[in-house]
Protein backbone atom coordinates (compact mmCIF):
# COMPACT_ATOMS: atom_id res chain seq x y z
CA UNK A 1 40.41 89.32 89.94
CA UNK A 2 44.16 89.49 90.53
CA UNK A 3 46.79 90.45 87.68
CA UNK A 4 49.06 87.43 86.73
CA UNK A 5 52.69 88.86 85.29
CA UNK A 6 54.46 87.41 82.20
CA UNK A 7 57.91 88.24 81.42
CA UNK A 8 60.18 87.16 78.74
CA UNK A 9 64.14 86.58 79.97
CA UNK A 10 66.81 86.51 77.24
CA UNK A 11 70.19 85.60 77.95
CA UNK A 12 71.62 88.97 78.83
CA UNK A 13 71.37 89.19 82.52
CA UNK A 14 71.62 92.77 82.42
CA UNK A 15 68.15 92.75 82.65
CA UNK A 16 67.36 90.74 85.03
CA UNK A 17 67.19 92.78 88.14
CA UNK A 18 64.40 94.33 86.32
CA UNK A 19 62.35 91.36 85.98
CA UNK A 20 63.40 89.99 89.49
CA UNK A 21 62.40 93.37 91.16
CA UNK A 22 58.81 93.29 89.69
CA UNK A 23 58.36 89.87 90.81
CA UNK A 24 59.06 90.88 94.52
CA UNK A 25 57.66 94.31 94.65
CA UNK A 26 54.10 93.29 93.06
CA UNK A 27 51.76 91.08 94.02
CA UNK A 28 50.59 89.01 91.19
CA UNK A 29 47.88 85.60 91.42
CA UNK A 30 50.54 83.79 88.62
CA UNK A 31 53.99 84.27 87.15
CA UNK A 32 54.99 82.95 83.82
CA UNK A 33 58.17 83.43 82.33
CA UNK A 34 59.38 82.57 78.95
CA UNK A 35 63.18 81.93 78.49
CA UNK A 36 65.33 78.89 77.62
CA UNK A 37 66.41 76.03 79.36
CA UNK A 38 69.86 78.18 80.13
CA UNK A 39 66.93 81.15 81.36
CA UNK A 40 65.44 78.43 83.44
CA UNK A 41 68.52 77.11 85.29
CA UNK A 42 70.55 80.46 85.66
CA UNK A 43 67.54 82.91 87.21
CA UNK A 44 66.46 82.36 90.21
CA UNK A 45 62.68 84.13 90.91
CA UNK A 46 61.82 84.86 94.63
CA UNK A 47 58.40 83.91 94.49
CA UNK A 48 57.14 80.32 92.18
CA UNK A 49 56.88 81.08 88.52
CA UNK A 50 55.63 78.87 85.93
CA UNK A 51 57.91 78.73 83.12
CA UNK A 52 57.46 78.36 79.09
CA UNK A 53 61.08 77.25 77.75
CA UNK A 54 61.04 77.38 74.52
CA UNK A 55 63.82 76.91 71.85
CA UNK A 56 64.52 80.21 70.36
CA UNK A 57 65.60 78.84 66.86
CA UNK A 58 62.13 77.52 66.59
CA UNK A 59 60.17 78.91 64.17
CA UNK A 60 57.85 81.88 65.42
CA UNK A 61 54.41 79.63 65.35
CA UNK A 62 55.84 77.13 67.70
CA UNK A 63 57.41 79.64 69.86
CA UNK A 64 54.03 81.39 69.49
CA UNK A 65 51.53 78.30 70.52
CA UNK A 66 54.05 77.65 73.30
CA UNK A 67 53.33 80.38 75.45
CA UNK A 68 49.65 80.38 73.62
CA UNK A 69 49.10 77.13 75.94
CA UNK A 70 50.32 78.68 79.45
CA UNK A 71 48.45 82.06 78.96
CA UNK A 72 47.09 82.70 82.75
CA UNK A 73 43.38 83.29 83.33
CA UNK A 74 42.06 87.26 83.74
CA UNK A 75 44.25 89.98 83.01
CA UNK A 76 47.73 89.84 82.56
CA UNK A 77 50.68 92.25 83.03
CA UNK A 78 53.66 91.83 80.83
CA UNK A 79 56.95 92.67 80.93
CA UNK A 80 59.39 92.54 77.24
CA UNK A 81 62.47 94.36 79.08
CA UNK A 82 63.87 91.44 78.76
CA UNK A 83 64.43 88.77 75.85
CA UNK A 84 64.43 89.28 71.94
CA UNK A 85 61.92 90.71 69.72
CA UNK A 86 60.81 87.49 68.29
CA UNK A 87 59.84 86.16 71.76
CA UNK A 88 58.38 89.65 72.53
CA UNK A 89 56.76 89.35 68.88
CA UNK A 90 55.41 85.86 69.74
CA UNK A 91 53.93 86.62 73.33
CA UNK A 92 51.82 89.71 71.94
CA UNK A 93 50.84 87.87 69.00
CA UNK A 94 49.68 84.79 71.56
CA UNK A 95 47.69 87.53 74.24
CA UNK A 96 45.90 88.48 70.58
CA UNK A 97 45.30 85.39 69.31
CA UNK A 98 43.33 84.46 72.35
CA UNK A 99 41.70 87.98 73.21
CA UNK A 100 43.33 88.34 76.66
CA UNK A 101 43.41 91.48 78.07
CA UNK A 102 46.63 92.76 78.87
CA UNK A 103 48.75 95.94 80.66
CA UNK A 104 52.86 96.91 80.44
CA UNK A 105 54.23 96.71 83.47
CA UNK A 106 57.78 98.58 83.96
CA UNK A 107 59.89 99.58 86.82
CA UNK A 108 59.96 103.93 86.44
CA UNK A 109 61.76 106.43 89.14
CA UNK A 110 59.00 106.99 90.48
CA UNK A 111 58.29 103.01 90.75
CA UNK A 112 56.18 100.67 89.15
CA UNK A 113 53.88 101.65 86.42
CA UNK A 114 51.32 100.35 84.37
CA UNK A 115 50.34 100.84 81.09
């Protein structure tokens, strides 16, 4: 079964590039990403992504059962280069919750790598 890629965007672009490179140099079955409406309407993906836009003054259970409810099928690579530790906090407390398997995926020197 194909990987599906989830990646968190926070509002510094900085990081970005990162997150946009990994979207057009893998091949993944589903993209997710989790940002804001700002996230949403300011990046623009290469390939169709699903997004999770969630309110990051929320509490961390809501921002949690969010992306709980848009967790792809199989496993799933994630990227947390990206966004702020309570949205990195609530993504790898949602892939627990529901027992998903899951791999890092970064962008190295020597290209991408998987963890």
């Amino acid at each position: 079964m194909a990987k599906s890629f989830m990646a968190t965007l926070g509002v510094g672009k900085g990081t970005w590039g990162h997150v946009a490179r990994l979207i057009t140099e893998e091949q993944f079955k589903k993209i997710v990403l989790i940002s804001t409406e700002w996230g949403k309407e300011n990046f623009a993906p290469q390939k169709e992504c699903d997004w999770v836009i969630v309110n990051n003054r929320a509490g961390f259970e809501v921002i949690k059962d969010e992306i709980k409810g848009k967790l792809p099928d199989g496993e799933i690579c994630v990227s947390l280069v990206s966004g702020s530790g309570k949205e990195h906090m609530a993504l790898l407390a949602a892939l627990k919750e529901s027992n998903k398997p899951f791999q890092v995926v970064t962008l190295t020197g020597n290209g991408v790598k998987y963890y």
